[in-house]
C-alpha atoms as a PDB file:
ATOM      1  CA  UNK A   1     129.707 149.169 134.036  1.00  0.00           C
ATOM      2  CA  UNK A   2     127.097 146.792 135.093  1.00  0.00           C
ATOM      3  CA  UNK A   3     123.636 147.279 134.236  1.00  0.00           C
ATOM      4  CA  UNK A   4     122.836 146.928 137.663  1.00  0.00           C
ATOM      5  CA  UNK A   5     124.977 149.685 139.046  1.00  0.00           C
ATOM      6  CA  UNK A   6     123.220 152.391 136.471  1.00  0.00           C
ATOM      7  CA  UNK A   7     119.757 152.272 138.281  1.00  0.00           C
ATOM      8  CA  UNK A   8     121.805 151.879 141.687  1.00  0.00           C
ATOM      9  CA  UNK A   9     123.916 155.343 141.124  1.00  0.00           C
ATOM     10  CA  UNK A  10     120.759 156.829 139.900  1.00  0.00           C
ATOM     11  CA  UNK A  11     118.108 155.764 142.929  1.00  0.00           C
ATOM     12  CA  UNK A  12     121.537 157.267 145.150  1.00  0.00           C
ATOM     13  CA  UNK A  13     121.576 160.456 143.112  1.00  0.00           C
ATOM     14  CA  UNK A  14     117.628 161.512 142.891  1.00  0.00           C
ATOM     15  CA  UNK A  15     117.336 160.142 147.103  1.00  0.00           C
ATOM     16  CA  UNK A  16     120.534 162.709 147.275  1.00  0.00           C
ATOM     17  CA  UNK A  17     118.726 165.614 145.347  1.00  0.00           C
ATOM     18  CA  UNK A  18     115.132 164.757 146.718  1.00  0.00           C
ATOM     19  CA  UNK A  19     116.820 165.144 150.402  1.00  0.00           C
ATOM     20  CA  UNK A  20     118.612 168.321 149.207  1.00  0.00           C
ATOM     21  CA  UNK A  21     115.254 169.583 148.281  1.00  0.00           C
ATOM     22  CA  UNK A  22     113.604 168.752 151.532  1.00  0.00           C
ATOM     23  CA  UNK A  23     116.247 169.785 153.768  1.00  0.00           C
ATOM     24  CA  UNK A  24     116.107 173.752 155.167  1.00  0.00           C
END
């Protein structure tokens, strides 16, 4: 795994769960 895809899955994961959160 590169160090750069870490920080990339997690940005995808919290904009995932922050839009789950927002959504009605």
């Amino acid at each position: 795994m590169n160090a750069s895809t870490i920080p990339k899955a997690t940005v995808c994961w919290v904009k995932n769960r922050l839009a789950d959160g927002e959504q009605p």
